[in-house]
Protein backbone atom coordinates (compact mmCIF):
# COMPACT_ATOMS: atom_id res chain seq x y z
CA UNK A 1 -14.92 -29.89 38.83
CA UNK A 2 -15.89 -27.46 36.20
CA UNK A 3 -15.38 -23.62 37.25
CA UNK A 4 -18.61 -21.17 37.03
CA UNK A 5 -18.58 -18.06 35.02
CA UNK A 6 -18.81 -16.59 38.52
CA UNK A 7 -16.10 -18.56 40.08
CA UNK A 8 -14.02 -17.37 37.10
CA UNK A 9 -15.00 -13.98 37.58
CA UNK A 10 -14.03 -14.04 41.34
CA UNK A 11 -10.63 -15.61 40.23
CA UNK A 12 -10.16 -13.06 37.37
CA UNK A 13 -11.25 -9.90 38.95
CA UNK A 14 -11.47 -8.19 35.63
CA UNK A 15 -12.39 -4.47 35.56
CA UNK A 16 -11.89 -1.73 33.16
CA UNK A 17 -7.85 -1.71 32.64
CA UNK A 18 -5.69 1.18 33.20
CA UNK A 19 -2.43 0.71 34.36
CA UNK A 20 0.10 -1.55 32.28
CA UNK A 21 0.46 -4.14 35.30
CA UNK A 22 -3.51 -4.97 34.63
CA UNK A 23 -3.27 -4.93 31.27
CA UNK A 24 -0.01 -7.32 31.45
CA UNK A 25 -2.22 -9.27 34.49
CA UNK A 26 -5.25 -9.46 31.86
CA UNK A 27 -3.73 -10.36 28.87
CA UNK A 28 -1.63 -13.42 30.34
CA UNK A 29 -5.20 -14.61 31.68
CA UNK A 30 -6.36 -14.13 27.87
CA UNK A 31 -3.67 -16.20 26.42
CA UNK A 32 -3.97 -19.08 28.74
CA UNK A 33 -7.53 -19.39 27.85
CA UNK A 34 -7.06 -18.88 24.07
CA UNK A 35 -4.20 -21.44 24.02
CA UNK A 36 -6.62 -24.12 25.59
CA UNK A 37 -7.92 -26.33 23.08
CA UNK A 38 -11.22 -26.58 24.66
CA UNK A 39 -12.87 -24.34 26.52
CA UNK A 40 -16.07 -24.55 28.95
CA UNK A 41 -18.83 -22.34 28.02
CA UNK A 42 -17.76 -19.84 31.24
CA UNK A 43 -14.20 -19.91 29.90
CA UNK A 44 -15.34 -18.91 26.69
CA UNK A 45 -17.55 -16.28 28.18
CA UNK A 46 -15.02 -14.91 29.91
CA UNK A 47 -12.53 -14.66 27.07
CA UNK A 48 -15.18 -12.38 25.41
CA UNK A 49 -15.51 -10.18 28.41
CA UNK A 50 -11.41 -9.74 29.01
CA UNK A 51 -11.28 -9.34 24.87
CA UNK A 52 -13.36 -6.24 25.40
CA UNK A 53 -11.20 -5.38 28.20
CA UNK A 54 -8.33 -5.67 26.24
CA UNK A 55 -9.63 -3.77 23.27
CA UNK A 56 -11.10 -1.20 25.41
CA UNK A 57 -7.38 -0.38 26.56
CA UNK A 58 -5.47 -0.50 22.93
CA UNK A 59 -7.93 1.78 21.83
CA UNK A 60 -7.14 4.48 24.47
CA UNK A 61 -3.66 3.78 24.42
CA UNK A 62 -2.54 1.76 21.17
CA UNK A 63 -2.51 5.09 18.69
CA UNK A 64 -2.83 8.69 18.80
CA UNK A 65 -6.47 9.94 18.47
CA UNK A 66 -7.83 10.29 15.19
CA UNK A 67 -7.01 13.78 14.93
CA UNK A 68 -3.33 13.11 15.08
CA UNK A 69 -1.73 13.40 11.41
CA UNK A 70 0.05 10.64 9.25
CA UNK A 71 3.10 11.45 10.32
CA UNK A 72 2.31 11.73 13.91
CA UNK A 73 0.73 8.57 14.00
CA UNK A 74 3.96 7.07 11.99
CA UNK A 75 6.08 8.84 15.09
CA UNK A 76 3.83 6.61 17.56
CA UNK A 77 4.23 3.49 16.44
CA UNK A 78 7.71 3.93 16.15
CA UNK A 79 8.25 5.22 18.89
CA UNK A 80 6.25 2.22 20.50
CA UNK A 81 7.72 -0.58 18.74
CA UNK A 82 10.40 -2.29 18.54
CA UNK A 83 11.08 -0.86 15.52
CA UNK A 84 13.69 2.38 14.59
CA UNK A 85 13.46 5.07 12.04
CA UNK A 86 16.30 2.94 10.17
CA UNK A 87 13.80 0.17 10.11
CA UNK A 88 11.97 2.20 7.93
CA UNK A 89 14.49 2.57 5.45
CA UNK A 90 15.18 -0.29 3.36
CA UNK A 91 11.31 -1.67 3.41
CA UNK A 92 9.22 1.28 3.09
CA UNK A 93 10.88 4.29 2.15
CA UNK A 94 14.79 3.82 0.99
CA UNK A 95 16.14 6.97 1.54
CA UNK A 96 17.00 8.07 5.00
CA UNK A 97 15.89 11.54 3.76
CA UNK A 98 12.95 10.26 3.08
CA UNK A 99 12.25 8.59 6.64
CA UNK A 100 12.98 11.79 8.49
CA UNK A 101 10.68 14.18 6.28
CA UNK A 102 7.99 11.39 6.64
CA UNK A 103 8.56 11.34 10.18
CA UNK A 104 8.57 15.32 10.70
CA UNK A 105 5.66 15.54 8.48
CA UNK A 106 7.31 17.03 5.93
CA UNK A 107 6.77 14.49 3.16
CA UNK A 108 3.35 13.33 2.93
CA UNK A 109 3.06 9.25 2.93
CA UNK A 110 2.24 7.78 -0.38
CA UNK A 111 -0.29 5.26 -0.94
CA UNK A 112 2.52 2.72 -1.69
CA UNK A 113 4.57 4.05 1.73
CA UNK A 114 0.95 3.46 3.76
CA UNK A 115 0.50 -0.15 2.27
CA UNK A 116 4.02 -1.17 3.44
CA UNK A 117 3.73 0.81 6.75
CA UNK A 118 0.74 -0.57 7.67
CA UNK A 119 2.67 -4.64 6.69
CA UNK A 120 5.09 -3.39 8.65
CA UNK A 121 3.04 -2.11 12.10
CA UNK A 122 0.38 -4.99 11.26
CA UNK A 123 -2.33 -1.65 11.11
CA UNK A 124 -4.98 -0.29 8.26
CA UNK A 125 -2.11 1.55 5.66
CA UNK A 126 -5.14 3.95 5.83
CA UNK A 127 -3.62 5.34 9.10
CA UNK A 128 -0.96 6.83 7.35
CA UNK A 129 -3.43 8.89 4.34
């Protein structure tokens, strides 16, 4: 029997996200619908709705707000990656000097630096001008 868009909502609960267990709750419910190859019209309807959800939730919490500097926003995604300063050496900037005064905001991030940054973090390299 085919689910509702309101027996998917009752089995969802979705609501505005704001702790990293609903986010991580959200998301898994996300993925399971995206990875089906075919979805019923509620599925899909509710895959827009917990999209939004999702988005709604990077945007407060996936980067600094948008009066944060280059290299302040450079410190967050570090600092929320996977990746390390050293990570930064050999692709982007090849000079551990280089990485630190980038990172303290003492070297200003060329348009070269931003393009592979923003390979790098998957983000606009316009982040880091």
């Amino acid at each position: 029997m085919m689910s509702t868009y309101e027996d998917l909502l009752r089995e969802t609960l979705p609501a505005r996200i704001t702790t990293e267990k609903q986010y991580d709750s959200i998301h898994g419910r996300f993925g399971e619908l995206l990875s089906q190859r075919r979805r019923t019209q509620a599925e899909g309807k509710l895959m827009d709705l917990l999209g939004l959800l999702i988005q709604d939730y990077d945007q407060r919490h996936a980067l600094p707000p948008d009066t944060s500097t280059p290299a302040e926003r450079l410190r967050f995604l570090v600092d929320h990656s996977n990746k390390s300063a050293t990570e930064l050496l050999t692709p982007v900037f090849g000079q551990r000097s280089h990485v630190n005064e980038a990172l303290d905001g003492k070297r200003a991030i060329s348009a070269a630096h931003a393009r592979k940054l923003g390979k790098l973090f998957h983000v606009d390299a316009g982040l880091f001008l």
